[in-house]
N, C-alpha and C. Protein backbone atom coordinates (compact mmCIF):
# COMPACT_ATOMS: atom_id res chain seq x y z
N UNK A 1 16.01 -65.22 -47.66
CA UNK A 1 14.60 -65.04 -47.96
C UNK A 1 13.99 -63.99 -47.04
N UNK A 2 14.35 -64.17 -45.59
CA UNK A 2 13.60 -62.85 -45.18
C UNK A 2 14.36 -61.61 -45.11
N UNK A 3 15.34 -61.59 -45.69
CA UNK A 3 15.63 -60.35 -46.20
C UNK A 3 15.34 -59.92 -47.11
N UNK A 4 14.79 -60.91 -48.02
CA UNK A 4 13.77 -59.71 -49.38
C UNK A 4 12.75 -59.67 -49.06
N UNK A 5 11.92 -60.20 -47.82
CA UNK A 5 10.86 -59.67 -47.21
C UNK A 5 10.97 -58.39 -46.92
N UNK A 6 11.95 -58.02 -45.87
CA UNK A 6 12.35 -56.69 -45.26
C UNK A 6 12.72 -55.77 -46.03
N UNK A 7 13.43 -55.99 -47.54
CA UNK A 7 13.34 -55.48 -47.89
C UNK A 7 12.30 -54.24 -48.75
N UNK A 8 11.30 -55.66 -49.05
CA UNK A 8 9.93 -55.35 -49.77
C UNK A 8 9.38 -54.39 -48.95
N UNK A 9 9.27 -54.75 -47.41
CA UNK A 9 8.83 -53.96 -46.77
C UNK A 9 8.86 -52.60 -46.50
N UNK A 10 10.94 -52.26 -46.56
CA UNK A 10 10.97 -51.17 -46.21
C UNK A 10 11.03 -50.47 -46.98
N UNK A 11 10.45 -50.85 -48.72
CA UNK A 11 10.70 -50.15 -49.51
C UNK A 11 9.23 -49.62 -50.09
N UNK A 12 8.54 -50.54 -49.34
CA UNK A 12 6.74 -50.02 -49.60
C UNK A 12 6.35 -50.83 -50.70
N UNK A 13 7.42 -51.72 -51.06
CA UNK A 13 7.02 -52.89 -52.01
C UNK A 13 5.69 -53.71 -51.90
N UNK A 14 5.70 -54.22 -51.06
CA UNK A 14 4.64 -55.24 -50.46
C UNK A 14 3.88 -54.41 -49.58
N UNK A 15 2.09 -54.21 -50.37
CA UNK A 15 1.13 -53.57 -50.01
C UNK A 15 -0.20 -54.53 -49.91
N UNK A 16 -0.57 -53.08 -48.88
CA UNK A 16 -1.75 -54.08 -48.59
C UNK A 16 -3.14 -53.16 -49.00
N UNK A 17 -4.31 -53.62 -49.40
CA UNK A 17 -5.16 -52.90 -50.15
C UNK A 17 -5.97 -53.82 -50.44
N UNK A 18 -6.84 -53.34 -51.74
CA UNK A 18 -7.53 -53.62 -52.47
C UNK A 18 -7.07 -53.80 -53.96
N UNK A 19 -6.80 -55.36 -54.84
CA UNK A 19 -5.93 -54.68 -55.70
C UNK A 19 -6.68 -55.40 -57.12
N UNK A 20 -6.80 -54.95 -58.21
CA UNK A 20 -6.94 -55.53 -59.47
C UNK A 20 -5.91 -55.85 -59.92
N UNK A 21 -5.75 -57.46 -60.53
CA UNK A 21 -5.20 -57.73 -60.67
C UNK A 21 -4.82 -57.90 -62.61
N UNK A 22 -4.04 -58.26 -63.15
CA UNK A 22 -3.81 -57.95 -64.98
C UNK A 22 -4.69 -59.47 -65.09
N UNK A 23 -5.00 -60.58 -64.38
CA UNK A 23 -5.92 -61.61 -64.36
C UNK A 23 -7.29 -61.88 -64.67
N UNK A 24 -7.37 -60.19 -64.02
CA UNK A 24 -8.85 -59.86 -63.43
C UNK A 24 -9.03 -60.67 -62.28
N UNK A 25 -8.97 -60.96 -61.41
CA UNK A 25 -8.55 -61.20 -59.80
C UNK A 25 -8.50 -60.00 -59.27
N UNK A 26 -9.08 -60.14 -57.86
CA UNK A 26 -8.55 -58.88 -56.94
C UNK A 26 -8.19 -59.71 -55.73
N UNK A 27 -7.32 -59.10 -55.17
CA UNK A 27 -6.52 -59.25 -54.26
C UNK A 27 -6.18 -58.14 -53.17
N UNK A 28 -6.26 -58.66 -51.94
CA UNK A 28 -5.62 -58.08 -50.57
C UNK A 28 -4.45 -57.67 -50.32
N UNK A 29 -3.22 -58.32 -51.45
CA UNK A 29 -2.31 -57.68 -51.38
C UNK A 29 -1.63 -57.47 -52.43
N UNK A 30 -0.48 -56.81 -52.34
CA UNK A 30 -0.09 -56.74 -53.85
C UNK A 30 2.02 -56.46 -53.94
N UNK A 31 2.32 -56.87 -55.06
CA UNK A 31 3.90 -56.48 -54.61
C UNK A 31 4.30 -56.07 -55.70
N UNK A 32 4.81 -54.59 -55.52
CA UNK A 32 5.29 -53.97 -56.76
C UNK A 32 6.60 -53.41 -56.99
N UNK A 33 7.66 -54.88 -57.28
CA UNK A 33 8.66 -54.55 -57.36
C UNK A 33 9.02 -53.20 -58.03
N UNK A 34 8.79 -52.33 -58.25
CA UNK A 34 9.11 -51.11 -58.67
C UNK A 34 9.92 -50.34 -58.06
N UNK A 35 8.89 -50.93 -56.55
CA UNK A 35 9.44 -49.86 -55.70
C UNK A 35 11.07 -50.39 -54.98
N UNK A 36 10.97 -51.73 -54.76
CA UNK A 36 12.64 -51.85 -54.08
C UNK A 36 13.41 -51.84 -55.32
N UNK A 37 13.09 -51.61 -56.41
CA UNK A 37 14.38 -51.81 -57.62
C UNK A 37 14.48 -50.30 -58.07
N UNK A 38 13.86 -49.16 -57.23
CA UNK A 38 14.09 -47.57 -57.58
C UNK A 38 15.14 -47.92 -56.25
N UNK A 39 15.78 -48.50 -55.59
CA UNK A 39 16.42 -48.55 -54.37
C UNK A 39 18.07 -49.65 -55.29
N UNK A 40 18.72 -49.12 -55.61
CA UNK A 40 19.94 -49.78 -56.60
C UNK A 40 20.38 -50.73 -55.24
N UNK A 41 20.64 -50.26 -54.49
CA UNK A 41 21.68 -51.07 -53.33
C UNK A 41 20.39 -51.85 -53.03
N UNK A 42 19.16 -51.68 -52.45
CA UNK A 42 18.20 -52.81 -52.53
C UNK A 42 18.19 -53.78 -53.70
N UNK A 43 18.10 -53.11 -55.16
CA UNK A 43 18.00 -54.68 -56.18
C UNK A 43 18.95 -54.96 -56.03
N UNK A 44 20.00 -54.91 -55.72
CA UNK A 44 21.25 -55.44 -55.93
C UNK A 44 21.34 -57.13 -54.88
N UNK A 45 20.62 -56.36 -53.81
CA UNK A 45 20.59 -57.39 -52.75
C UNK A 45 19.61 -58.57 -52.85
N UNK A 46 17.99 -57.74 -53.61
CA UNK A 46 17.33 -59.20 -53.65
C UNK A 46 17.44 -59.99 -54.85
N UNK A 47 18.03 -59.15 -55.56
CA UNK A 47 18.13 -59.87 -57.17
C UNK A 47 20.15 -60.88 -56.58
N UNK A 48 20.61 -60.58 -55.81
CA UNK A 48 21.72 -61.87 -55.30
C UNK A 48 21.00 -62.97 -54.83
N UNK A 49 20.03 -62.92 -54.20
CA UNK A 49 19.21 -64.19 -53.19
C UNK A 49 19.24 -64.87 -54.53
N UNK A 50 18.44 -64.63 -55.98
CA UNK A 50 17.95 -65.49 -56.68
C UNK A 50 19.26 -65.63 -58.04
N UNK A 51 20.45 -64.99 -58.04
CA UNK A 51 21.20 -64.98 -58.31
C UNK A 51 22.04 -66.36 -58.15
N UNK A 52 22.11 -66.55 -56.61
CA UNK A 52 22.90 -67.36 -55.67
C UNK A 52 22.35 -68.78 -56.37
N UNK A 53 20.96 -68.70 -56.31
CA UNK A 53 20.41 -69.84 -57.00
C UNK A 53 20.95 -70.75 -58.57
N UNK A 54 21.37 -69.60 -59.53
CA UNK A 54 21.56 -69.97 -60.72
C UNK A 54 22.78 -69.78 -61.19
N UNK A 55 23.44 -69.23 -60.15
CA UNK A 55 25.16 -68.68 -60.65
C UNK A 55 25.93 -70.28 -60.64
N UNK A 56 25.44 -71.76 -60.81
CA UNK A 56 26.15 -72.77 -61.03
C UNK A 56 25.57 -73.18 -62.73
N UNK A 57 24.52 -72.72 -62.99
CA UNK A 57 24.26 -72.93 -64.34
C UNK A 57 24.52 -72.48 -65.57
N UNK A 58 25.35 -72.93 -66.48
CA UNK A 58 25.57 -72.70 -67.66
C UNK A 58 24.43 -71.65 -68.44
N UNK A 59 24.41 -70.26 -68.30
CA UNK A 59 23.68 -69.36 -69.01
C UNK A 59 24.37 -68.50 -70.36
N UNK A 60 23.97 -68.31 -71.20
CA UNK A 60 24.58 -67.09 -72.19
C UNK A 60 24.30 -66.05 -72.61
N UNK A 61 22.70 -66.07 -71.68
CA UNK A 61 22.24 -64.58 -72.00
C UNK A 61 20.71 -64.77 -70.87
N UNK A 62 20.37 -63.28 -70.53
CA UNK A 62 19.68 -63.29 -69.61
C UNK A 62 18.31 -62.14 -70.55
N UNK A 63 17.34 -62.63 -69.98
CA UNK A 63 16.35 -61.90 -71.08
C UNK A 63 14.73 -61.32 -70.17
N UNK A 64 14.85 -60.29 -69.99
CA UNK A 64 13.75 -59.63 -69.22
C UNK A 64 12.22 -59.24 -69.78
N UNK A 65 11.38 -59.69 -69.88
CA UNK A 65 10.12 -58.90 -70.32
C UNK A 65 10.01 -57.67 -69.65
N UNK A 66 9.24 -56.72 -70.80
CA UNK A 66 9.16 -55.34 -70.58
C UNK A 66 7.98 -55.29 -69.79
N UNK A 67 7.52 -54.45 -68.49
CA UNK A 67 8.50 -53.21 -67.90
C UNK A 67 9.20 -54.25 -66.74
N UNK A 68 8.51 -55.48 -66.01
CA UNK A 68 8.90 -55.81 -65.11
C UNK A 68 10.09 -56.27 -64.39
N UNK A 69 10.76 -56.87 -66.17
CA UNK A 69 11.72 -57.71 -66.26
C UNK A 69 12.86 -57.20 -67.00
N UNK A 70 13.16 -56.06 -67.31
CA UNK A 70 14.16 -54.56 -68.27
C UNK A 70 15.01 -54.66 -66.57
N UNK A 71 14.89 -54.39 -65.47
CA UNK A 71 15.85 -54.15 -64.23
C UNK A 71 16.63 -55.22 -63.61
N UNK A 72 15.79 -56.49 -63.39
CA UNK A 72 15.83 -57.30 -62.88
C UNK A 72 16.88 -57.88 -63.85
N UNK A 73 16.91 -58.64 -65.45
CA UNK A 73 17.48 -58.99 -66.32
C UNK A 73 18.93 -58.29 -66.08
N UNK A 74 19.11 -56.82 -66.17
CA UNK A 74 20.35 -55.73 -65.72
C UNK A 74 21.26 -56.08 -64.85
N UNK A 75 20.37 -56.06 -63.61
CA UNK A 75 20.78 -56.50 -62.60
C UNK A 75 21.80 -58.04 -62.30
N UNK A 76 20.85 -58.78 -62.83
CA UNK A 76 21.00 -60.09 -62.98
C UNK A 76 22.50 -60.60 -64.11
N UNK A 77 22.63 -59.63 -65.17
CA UNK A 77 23.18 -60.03 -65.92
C UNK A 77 25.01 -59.39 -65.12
N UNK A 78 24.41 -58.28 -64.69
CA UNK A 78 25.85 -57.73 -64.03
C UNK A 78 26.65 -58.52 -63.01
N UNK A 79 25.40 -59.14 -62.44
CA UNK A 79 26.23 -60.05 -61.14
C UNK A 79 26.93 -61.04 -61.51
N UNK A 80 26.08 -61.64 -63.06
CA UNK A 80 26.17 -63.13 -63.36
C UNK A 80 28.05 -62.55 -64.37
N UNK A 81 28.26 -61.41 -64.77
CA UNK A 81 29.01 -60.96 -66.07
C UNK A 81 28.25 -61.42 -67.21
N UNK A 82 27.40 -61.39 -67.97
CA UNK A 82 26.65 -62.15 -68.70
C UNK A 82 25.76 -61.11 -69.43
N UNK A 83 25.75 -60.92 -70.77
CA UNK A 83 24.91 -60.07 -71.62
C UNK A 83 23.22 -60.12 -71.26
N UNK A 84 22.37 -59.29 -70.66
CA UNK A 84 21.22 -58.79 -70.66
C UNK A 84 20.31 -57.51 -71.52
N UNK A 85 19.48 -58.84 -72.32
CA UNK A 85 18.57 -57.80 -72.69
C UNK A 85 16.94 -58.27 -72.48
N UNK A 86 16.15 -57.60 -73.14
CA UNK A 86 14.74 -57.45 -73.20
C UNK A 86 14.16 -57.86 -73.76
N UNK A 87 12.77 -58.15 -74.23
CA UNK A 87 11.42 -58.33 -74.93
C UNK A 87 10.81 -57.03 -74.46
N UNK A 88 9.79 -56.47 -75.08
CA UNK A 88 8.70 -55.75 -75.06
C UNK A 88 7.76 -56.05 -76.10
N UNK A 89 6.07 -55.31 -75.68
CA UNK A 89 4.81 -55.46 -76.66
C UNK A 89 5.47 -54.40 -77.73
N UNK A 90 4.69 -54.90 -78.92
CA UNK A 90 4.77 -54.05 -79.84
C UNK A 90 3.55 -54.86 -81.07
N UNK A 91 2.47 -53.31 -80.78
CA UNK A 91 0.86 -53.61 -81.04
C UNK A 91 0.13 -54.74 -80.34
N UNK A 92 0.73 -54.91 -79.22
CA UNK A 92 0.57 -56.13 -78.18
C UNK A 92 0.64 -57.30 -78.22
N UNK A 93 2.08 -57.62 -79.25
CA UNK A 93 2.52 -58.81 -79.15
C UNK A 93 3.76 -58.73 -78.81
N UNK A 94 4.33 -59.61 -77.58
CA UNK A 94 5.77 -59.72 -77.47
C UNK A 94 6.48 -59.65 -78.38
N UNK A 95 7.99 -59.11 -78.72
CA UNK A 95 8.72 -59.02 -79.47
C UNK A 95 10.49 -59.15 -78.77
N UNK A 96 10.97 -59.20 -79.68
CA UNK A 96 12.55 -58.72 -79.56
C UNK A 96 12.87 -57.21 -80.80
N UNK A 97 13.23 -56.30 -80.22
CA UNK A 97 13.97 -54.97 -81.00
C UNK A 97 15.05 -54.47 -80.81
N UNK A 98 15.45 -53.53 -81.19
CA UNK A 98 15.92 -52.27 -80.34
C UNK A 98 17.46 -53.10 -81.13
N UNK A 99 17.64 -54.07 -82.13
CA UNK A 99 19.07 -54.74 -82.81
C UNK A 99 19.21 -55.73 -81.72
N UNK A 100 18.61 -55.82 -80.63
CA UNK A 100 18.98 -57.74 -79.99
C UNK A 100 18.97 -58.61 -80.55
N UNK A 101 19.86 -59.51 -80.39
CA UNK A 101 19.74 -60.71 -81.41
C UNK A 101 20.23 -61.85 -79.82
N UNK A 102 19.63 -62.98 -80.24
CA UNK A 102 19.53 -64.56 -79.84
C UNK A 102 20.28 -65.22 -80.49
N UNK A 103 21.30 -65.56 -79.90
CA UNK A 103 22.12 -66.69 -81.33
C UNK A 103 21.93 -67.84 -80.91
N UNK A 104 21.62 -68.57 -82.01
CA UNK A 104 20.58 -69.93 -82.47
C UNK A 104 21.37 -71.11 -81.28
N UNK A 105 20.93 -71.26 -80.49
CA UNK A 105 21.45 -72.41 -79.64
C UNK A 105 21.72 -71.88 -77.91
N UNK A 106 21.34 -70.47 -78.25
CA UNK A 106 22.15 -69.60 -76.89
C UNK A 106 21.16 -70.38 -75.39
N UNK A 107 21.92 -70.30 -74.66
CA UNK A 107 21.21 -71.31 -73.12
C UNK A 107 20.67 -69.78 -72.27
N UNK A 108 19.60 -69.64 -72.54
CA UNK A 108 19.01 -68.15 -71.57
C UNK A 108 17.90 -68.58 -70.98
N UNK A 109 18.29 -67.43 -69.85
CA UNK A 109 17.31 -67.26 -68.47
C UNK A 109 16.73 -66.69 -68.64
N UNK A 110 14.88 -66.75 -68.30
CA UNK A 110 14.57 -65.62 -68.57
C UNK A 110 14.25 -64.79 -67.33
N UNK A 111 14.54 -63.32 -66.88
CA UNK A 111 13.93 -62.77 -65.97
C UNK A 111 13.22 -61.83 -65.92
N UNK A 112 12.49 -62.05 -64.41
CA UNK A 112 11.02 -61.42 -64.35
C UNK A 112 11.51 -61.18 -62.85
N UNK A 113 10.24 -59.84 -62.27
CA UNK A 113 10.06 -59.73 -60.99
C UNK A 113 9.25 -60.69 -60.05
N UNK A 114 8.35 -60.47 -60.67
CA UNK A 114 6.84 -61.19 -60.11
C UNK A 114 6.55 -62.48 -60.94
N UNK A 115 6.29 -63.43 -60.57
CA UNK A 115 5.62 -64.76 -61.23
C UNK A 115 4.46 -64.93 -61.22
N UNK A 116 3.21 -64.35 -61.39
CA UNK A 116 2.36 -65.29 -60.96
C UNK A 116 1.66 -66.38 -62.04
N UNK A 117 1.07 -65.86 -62.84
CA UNK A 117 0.73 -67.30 -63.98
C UNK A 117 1.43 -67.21 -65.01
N UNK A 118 2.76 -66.15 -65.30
CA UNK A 118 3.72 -66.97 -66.50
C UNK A 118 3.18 -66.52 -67.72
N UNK A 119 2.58 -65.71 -67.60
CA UNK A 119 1.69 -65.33 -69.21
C UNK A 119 2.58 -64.08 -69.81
N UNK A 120 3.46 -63.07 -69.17
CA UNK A 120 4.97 -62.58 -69.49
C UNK A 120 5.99 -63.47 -70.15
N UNK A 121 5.96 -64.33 -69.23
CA UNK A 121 7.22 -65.73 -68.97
C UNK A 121 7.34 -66.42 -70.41
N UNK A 122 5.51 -66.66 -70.90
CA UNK A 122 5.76 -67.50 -71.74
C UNK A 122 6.11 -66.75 -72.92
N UNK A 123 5.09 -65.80 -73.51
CA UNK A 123 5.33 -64.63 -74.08
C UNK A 123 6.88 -64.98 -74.81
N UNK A 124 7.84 -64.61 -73.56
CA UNK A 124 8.77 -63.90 -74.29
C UNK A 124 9.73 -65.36 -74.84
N UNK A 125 9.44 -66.33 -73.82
CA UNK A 125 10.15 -68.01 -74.38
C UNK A 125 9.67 -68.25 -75.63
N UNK A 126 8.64 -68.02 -75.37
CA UNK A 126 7.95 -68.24 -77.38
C UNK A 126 9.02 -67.15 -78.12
N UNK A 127 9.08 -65.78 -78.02
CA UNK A 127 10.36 -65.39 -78.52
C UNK A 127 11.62 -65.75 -78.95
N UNK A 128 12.14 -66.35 -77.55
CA UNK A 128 13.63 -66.72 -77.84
C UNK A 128 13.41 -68.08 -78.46
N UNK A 129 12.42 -69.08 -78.26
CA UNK A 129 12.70 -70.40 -79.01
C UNK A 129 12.30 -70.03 -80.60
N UNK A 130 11.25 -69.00 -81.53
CA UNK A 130 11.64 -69.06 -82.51
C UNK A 130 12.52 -67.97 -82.67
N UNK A 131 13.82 -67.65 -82.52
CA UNK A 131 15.31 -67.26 -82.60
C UNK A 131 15.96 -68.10 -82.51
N UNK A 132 15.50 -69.07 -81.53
CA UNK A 132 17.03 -70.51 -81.95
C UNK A 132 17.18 -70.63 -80.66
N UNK A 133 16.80 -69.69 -79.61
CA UNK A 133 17.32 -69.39 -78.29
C UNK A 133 16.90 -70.82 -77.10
N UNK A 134 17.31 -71.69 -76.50
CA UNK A 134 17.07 -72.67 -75.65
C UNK A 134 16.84 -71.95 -74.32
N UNK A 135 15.72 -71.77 -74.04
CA UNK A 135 15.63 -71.48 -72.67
C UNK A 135 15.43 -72.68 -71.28
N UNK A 136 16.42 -72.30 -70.24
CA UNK A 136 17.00 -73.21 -69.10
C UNK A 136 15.96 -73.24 -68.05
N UNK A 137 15.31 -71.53 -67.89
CA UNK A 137 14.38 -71.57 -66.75
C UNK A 137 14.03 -70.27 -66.71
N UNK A 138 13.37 -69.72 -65.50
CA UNK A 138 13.26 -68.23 -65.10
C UNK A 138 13.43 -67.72 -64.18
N UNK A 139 14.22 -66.84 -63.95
CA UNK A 139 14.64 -66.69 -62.40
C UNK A 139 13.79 -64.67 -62.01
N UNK A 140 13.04 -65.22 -60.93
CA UNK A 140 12.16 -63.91 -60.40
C UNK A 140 12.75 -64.04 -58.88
N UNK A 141 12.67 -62.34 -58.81
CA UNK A 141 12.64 -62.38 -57.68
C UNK A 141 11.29 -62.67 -56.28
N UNK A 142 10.28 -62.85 -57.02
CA UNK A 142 9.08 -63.59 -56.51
C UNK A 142 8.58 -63.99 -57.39
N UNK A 143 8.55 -65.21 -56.26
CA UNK A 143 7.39 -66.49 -57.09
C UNK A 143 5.67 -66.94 -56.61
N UNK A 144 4.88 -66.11 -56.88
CA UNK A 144 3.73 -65.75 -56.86
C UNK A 144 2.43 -67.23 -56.97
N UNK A 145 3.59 -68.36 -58.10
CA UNK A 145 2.93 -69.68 -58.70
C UNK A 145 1.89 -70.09 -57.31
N UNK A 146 2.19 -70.13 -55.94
CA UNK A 146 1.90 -71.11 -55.15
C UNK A 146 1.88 -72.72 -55.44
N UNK A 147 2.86 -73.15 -56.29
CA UNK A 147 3.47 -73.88 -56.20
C UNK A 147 2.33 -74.73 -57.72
N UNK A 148 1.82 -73.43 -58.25
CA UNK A 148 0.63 -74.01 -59.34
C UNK A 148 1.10 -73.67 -60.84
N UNK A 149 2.66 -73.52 -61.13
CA UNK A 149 3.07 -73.03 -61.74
C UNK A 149 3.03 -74.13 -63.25
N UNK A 150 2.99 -73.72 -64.67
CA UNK A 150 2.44 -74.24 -65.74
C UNK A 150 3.60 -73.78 -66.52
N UNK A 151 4.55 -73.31 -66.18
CA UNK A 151 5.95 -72.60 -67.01
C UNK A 151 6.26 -73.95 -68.09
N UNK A 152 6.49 -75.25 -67.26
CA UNK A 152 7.24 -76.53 -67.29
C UNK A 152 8.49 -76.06 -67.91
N UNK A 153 9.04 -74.96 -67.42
CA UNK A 153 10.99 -75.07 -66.95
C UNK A 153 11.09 -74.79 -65.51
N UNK A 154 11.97 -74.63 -65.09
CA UNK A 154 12.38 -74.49 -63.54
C UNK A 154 12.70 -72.93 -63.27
N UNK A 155 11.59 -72.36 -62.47
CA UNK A 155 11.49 -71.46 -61.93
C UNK A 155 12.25 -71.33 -60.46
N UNK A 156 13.28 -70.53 -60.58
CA UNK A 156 14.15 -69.68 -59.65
C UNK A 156 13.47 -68.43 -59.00
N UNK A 157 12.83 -68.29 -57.51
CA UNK A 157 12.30 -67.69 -56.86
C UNK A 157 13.39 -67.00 -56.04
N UNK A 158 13.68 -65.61 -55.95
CA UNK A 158 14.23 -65.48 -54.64
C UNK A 158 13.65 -65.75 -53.16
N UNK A 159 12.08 -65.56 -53.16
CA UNK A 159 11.55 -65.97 -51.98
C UNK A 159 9.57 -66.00 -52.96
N UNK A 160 8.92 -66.96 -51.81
CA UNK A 160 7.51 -67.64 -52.30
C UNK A 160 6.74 -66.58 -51.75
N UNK A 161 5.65 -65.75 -52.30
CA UNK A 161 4.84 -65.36 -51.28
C UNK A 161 3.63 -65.56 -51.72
N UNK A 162 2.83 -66.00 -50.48
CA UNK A 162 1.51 -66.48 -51.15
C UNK A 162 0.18 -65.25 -50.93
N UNK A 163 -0.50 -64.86 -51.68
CA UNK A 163 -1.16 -63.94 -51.61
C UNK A 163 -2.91 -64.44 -52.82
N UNK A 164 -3.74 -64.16 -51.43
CA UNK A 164 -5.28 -65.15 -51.58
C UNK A 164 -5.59 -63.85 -52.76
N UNK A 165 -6.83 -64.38 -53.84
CA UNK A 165 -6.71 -63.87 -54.82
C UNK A 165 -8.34 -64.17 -54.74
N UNK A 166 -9.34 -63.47 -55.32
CA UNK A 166 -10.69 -63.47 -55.34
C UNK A 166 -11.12 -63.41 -56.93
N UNK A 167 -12.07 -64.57 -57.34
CA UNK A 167 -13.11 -63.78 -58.60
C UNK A 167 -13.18 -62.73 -57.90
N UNK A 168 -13.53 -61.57 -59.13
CA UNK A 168 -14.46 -60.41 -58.85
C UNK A 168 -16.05 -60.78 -57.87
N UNK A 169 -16.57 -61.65 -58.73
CA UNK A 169 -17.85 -62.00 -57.67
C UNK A 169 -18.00 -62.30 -56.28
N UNK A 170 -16.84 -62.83 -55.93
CA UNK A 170 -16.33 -63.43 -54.40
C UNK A 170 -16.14 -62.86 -53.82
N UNK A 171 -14.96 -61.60 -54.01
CA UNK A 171 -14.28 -60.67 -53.65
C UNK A 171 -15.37 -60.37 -52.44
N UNK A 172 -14.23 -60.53 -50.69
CA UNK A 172 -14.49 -60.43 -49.64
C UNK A 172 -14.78 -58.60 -49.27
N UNK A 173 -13.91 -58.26 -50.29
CA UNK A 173 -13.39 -56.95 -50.36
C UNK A 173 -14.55 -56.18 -50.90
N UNK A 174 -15.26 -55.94 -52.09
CA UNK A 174 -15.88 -55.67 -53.07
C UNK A 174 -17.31 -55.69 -52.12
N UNK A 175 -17.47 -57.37 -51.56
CA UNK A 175 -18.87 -57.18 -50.86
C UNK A 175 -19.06 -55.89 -49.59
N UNK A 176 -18.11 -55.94 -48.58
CA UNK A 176 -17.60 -54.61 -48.26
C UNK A 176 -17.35 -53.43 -48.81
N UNK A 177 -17.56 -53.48 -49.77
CA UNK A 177 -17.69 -51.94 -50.35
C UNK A 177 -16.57 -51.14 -51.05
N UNK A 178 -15.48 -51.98 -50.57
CA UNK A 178 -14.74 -51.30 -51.31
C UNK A 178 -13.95 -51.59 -52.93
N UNK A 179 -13.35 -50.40 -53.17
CA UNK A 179 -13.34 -50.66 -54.83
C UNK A 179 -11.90 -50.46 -55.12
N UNK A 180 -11.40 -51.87 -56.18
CA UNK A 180 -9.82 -52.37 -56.30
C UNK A 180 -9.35 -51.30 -57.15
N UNK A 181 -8.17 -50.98 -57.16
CA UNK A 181 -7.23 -50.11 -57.67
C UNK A 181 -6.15 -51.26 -58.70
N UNK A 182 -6.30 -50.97 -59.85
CA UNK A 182 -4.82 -51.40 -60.77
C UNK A 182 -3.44 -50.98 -60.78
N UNK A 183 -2.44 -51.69 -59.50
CA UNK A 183 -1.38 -51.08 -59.84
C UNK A 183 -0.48 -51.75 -60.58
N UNK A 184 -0.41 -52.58 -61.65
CA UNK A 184 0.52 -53.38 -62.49
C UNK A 184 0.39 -52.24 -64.14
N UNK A 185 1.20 -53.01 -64.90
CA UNK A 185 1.54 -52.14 -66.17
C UNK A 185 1.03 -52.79 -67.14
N UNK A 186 0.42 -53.99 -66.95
CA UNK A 186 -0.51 -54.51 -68.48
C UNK A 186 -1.92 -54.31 -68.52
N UNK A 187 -2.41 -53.86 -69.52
CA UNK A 187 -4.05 -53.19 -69.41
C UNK A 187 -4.88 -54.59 -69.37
C-alpha cells in the first residue's frame, strides 16, 4: 500500500489543488491515475498490489469502463492471463462494442482506477448482467468509497485514500477565492 502511495506521488498522480469534481463536489485533492499508468513499469506495479488481492478468485474476463478503466482492465488481465476488455459511452449511455462479447454465465471483474461513488462501476455491471455476464466484484486501484460504498459486490482496493470533499456552497476553498479546475473525463 505505501508503495502505490509513492508511487502516485512520484508520478504527480496525487495532487493537491482546487478540484471539481464529475459529482459536482470540489475537493482539495485529487488523483489522476493517468498519470502513473503513462509510467508501464509503474502500472504494472500498482495494478499487482490489487492484483495480489483477486488472483485466488475464479474470474473469466476482466472488464474496464472507458477512459479510466481501458489500462487498468489490460493491465490486470495480463497479470491475471485472462481476456480484457471495455465498456464505453455511446450518446452517453454505457455500452459494450468494438465485437466484445460476454458469454452468458462468464464470472467478471470489473476494473476501474478510481472508486469513488460507483456510478462508472455500476454503469457498466448493468452491461455485463444484461449479456448474461455474473459479475464477482471490482477491483481499483483506489478506493475513494471511504468505506460508504453502495456497489453491494466486493470492492478490491489496491490502497484507501480518503480525500474531504465540499458542496460547492461550503467549499473552504471557493470562500477563499479560489476557483476549482475539472481534471476527470466525464462532463
Amino acid at each position: 500500500m505505501n508503495n502505490v502511495i509513492k508511487l502516485l506521488e512520484r508520478s504527480s498522480a496525487l495532487m493537491e489543488g482546487h478540484f471539481l469534481l464529475s459529482s459536482g463536489k470540489h475537493s482539495n485533492r485529487y488523483v489522476q491515475c493517468a498519470k502513473v499508468l503513462s509510467y508501464p513499469e509503474y502500472a504494472e506495479m500498482v495494478i499487482s498490489e490489487v492484483v495480489r488481492k483477486i488472483s485466488d478468485l475464479d474470474i473469466d474476463l476482466i472488464v474496464g469502463p472507458a477512459m479510466g478503466g481501458v489500462i487498468v482492465a489490460y493491465e490486470m488481465g495480463r497479470q491475471l492471463e485472462i481476456p480484457a476488455i471495455f465498456t464505453e459511452r455511446k450518446d452517453g449511455e454505457m455500452t459494450l462494442r468494438r465485437g466484445f462479447e460476454i458469454r452468458n454465465g462468464a464470472r467478471v471483474m470489473i476494473a476501474e482506477d478510481v472508486v469513488t461513488t460507483g456510478k462508472s462501476t455500476m454503469e457498466t455491471k448493468k452491461v455485463i448482467e444484461e449479456l448474461g455476464g455474473d459479475v464477482i466484484g471490482v477491483a481499483s486501484i483506489i478506493d475513494r468509497t471511504g468505506g460508504k460504498s453502495e456497489l453491494n459486490i466486493p470492492l478490491y482496493g489496491a490502497v484507501k485514500i480518503d480525500i474531504d470533499t465540499f458542496e460547492k456552497e461550503n467549499c473552504p476553498l471557493c470562500k477563499d477565492g479560489s476557483t476549482p479546475v475539472k481534471p476527470g473525463s466525464r462532463n
